[in-house]
Protein backbone atom coordinates (compact mmCIF):
# COMPACT_ATOMS: atom_id res chain seq x y z
CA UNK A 1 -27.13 -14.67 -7.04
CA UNK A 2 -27.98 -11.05 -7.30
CA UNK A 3 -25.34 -8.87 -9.33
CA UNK A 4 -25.03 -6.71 -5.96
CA UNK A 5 -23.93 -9.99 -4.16
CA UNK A 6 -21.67 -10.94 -6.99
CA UNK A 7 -19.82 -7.33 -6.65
CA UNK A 8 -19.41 -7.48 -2.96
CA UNK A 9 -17.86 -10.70 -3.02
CA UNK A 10 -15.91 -9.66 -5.58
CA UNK A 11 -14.36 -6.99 -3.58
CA UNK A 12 -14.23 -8.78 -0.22
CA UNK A 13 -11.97 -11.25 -2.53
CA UNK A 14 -10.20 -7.95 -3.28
CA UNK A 15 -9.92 -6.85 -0.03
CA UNK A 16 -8.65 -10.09 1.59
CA UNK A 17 -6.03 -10.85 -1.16
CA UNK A 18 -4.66 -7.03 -0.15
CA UNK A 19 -4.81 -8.06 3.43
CA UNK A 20 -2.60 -11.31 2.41
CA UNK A 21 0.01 -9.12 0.59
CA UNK A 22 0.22 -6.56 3.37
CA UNK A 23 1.02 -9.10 5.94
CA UNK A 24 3.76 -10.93 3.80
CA UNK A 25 5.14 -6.66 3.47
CA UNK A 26 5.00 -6.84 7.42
CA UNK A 27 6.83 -9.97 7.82
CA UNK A 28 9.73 -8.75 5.27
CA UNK A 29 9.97 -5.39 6.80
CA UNK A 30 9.96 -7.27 10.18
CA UNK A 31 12.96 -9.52 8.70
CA UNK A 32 15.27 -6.38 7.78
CA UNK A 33 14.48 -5.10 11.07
CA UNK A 34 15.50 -8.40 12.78
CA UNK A 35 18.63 -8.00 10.55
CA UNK A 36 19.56 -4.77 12.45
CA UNK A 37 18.94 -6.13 15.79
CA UNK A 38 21.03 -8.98 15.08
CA UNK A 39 23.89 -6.82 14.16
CA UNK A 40 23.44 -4.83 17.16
CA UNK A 41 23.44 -7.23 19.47
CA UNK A 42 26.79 -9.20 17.92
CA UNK A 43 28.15 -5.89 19.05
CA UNK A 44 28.12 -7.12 22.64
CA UNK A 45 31.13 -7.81 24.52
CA UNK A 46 31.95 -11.32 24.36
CA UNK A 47 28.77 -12.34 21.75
CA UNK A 48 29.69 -15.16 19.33
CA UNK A 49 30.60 -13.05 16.13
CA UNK A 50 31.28 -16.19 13.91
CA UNK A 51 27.79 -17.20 13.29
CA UNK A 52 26.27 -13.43 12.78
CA UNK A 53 26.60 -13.50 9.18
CA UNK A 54 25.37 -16.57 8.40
CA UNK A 55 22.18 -15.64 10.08
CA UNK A 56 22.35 -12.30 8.59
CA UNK A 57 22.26 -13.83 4.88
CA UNK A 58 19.45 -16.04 6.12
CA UNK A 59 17.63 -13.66 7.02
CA UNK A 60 17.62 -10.87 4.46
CA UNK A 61 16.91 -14.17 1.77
CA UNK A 62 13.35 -14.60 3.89
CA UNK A 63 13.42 -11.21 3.65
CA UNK A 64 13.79 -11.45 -0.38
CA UNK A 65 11.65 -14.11 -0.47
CA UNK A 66 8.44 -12.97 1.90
CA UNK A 67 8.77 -9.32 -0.65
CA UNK A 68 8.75 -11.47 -3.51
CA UNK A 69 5.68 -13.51 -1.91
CA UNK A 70 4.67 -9.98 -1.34
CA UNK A 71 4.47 -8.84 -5.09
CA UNK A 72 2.40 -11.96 -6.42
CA UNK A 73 -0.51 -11.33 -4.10
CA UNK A 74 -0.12 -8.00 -4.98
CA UNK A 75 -0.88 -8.09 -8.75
CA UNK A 76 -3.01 -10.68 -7.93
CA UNK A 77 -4.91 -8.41 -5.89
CA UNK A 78 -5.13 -5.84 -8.55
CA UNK A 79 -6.25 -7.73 -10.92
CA UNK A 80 -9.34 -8.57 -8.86
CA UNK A 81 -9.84 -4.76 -8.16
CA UNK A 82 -9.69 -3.77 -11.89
CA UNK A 83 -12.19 -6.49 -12.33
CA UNK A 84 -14.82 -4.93 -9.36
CA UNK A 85 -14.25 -1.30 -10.24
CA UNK A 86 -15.57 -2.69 -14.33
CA UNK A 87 -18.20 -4.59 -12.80
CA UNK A 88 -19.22 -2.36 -10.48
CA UNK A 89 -18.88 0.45 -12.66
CA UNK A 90 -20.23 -0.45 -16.37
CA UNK A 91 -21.47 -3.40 -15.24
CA UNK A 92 -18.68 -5.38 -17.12
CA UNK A 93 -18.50 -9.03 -15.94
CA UNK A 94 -15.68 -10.67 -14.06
CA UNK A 95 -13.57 -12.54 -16.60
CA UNK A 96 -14.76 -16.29 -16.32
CA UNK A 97 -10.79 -17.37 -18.00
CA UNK A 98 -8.86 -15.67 -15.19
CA UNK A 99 -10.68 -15.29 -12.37
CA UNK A 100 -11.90 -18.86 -11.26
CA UNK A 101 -8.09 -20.03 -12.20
CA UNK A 102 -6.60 -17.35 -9.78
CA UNK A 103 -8.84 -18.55 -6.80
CA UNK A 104 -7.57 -22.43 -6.97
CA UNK A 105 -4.31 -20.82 -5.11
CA UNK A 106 -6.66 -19.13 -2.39
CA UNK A 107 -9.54 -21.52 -1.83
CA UNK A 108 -9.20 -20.43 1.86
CA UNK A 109 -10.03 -16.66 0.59
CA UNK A 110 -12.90 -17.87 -1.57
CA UNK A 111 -14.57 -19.24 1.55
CA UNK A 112 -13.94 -16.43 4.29
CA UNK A 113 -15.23 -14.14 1.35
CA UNK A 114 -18.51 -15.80 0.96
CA UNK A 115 -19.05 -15.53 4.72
CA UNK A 116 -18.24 -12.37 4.67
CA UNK A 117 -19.88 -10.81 1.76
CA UNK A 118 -23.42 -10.17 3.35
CA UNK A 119 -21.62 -8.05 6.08
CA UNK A 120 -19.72 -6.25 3.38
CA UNK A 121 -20.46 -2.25 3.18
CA UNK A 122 -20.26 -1.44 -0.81
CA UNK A 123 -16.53 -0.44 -1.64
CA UNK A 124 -18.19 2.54 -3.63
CA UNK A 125 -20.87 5.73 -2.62
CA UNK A 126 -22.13 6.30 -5.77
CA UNK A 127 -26.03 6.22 -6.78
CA UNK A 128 -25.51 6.49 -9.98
CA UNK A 129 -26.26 3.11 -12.23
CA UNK A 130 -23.97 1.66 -13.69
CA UNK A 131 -23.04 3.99 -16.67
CA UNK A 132 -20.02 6.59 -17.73
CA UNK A 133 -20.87 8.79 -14.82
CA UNK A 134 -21.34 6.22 -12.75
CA UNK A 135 -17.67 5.34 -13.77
CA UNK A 136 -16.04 8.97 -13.40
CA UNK A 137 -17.85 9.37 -9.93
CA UNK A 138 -15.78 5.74 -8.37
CA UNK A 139 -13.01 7.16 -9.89
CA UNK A 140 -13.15 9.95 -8.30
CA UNK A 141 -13.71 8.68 -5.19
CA UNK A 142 -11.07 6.03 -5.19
CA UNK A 143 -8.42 8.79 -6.20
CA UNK A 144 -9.20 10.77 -3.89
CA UNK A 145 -9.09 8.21 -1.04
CA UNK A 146 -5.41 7.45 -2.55
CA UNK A 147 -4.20 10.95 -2.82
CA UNK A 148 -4.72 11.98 1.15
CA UNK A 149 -3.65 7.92 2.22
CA UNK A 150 -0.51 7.92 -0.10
CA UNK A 151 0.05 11.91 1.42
CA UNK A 152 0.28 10.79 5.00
CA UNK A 153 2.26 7.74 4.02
CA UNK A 154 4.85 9.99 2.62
CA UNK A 155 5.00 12.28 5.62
CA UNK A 156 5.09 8.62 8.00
CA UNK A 157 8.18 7.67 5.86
CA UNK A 158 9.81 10.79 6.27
CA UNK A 159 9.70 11.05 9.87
CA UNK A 160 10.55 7.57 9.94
CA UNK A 161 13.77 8.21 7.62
CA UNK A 162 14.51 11.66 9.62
CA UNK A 163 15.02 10.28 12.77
CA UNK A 164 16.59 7.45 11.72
CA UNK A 165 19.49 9.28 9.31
CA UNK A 166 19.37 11.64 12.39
CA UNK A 167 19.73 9.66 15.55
CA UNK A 168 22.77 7.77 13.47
CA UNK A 169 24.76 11.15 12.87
CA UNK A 170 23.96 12.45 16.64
CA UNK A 171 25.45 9.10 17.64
CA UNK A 172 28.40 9.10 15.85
CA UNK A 173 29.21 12.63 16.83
CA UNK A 174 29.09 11.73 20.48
CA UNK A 175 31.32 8.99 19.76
CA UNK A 176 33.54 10.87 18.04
CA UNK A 177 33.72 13.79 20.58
CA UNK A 178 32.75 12.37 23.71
CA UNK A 179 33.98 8.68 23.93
CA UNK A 180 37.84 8.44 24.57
CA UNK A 181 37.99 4.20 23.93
CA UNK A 182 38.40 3.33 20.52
CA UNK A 183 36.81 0.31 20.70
CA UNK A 184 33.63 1.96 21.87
CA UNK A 185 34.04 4.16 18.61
CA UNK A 186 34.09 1.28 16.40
CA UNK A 187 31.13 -0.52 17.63
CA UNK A 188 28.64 2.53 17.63
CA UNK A 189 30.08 3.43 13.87
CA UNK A 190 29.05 -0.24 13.08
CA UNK A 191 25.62 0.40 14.81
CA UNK A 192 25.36 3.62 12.45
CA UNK A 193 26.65 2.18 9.52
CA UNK A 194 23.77 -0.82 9.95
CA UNK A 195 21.16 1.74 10.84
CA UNK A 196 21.83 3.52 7.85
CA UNK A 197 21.73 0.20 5.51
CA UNK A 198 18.13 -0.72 7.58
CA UNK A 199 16.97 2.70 6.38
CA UNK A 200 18.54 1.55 2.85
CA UNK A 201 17.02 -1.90 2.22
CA UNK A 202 13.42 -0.67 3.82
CA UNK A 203 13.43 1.40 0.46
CA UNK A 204 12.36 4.56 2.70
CA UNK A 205 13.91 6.50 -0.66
CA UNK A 206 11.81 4.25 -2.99
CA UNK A 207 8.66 4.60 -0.80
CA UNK A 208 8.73 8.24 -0.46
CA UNK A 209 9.01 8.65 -4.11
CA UNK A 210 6.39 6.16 -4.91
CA UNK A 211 3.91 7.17 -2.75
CA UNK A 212 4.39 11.35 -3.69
CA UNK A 213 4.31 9.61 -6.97
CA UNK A 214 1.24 8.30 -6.82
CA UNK A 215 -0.75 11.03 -4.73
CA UNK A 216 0.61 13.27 -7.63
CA UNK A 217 -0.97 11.11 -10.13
CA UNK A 218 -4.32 10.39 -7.75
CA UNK A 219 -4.57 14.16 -7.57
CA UNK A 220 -4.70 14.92 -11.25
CA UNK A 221 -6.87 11.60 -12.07
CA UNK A 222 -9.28 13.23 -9.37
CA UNK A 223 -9.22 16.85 -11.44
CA UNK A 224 -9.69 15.43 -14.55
CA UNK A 225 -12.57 13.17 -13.57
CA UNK A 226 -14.30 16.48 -11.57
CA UNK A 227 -14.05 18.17 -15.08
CA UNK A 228 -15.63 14.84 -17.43
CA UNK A 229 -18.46 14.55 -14.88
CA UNK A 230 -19.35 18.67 -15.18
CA UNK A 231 -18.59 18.69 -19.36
CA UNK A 232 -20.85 15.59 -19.67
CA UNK A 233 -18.29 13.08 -21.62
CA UNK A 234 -18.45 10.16 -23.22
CA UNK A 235 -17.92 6.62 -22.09
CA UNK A 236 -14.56 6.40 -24.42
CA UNK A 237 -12.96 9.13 -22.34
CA UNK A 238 -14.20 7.78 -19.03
CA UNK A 239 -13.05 4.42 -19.89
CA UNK A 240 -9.04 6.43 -21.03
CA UNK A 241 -8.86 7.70 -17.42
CA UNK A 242 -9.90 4.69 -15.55
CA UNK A 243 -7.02 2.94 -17.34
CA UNK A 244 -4.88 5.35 -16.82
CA UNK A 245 -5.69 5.29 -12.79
CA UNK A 246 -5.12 1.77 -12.52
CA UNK A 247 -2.55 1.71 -14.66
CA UNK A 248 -0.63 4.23 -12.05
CA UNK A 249 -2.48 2.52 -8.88
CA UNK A 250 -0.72 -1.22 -9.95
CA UNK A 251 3.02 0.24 -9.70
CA UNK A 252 1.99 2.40 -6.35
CA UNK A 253 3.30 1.07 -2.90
CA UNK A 254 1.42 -0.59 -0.42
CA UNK A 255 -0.33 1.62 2.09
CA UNK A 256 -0.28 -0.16 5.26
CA UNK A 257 -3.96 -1.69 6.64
CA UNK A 258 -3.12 0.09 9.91
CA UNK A 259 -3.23 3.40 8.24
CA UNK A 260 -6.65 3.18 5.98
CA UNK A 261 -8.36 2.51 9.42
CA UNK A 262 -7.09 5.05 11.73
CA UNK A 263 -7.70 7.63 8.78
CA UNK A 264 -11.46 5.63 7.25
CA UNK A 265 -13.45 7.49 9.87
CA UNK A 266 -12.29 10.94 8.93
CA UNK A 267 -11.90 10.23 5.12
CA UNK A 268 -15.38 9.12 5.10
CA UNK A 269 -17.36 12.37 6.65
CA UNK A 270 -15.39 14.59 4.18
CA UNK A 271 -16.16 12.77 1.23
CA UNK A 272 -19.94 13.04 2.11
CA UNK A 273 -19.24 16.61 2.17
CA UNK A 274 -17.34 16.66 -0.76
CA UNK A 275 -19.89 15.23 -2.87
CA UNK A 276 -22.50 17.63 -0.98
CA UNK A 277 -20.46 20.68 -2.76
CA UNK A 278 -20.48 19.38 -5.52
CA UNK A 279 -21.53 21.95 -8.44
CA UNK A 280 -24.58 19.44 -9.46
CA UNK A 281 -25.52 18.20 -6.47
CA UNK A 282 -26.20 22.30 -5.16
């Protein structure tokens, strides 16, 4: 097997184990929000009220427990991309100790990978063999894909959060002012007061920060890696900032599958560009 095959299987691995972790993020997300509804709806005159929290606690455990399910694949999944950007940077091999004993838990990925794999565009556009610049140049690339993703995931979030913390206040204030039955008062405060706590345990706060986080630290990984490639560095300080990227790529959110495709097309075309203007490539 050629070491091109073995690096696109590699990623597709990658790629499939991030798929897996996304969809258990979906499925808690989905929980919390089935959390609200139920809430909501035990609102209703004359709904059974007595089982509603048992089925609440039931369901924010899944919840837990799906998020939890969530974070394993996760690191998992990182661990297999700091392996492919090595390999497919330096030429580093895949570690023979960890890797083959993380794929006995996904067998099922293994396969659908190997199928896969001769379909697979390479995850990187650089020429360049494998080498220091080589190195700085995916680097590069991969920050900047992170920086504009993690960007528009931020302004998603806060839209999301905005209308949410909004709606909730323009609803209570109608209550307040324009509903004369107490009653009625009381169950849209409780509607607030659980659309509030859905905005709470999504972590919209945590999110934002991570991802502006992140695209802060993307952006000035990018900068830095623009500057080695034009000053000619060595491998030693190539090596430092690749670290350092996946060190703050491993504790970054998830950005949602949905997202990289609508904006793949677009991010594409102006990284051709990019690398077009670039001072060396004039």
């Amino acid at each position: 097997m050629s070491n091109t095959t073995i690096e696109t299987e590699h990623a597709t691995v990658c790629t499939l184990l991030s798929l897996r972790a996304k969809s258990w993020w979906r499925t808690s997300l989905s929980l919390k929000g089935l959390s609200f509804v139920v809430v909501a709806v035990s609102l209703v005159p004359n709904f059974p009220a007595v089982p509603v929290p048992f089925v609440v606690v039931a369901i924010a455990i899944l919840a837990e427990l799906a998020s939890q399910k969530m974070e394993i694949i996760k690191g998992d999944a990182e661990m297999v991309r700091r392996s492919v950007d090595w390999l497919e940077s330096l030429g580093w091999p895949v570690s023979n100790r960890d890797y083959p004993d993380m794929l006995v838990r996904y067998d099922d990925i293994l396969k659908e990978a190997s199928m896969l794999a001769a379909t697979a565009e390479p995850y990187f556009a650089s020429l360049e063999v494998p080498s220091s610049k080589r190195l700085l140049e995916n680097v590069m690339e991969s920050a900047w894909w992170s920086k504009h993703l993690c960007q528009r995931m931020v302004r998603y979030c806060q839209i999301f959060a905005a209308f949410a913390i909004g709606g909730s206040f323009i609803l209570l204030t109608i209550a307040l002012i324009g509903v004369d039955s107490n009653k009625v008062r009381v169950g849209v405060a409780r509607v607030v007061a659980s659309l509030l706590t859905l905005v709470l345990s999504f972590g919209l706060v945590n999110l934002i920060r991570g991802y502006s986080r992140f695209a802060r630290k993307a952006e000035d990984v990018e900068v830095k890696a623009e500057v080695l490639l034009n000053s000619g560095c060595g491998e030693i300080d190539a090596i430092k900032l690749m670290q350092a990227y996946h060190l703050a790529r491993a504790g970054a959110p998830i950005i949602p599958d949905s997202v990289w495709r609508r904006m793949r097309p677009a991010l594409n075309e102006l990284w051709k560009k990019k690398r077009r203007l670039r001072p060396e490539s004039s």
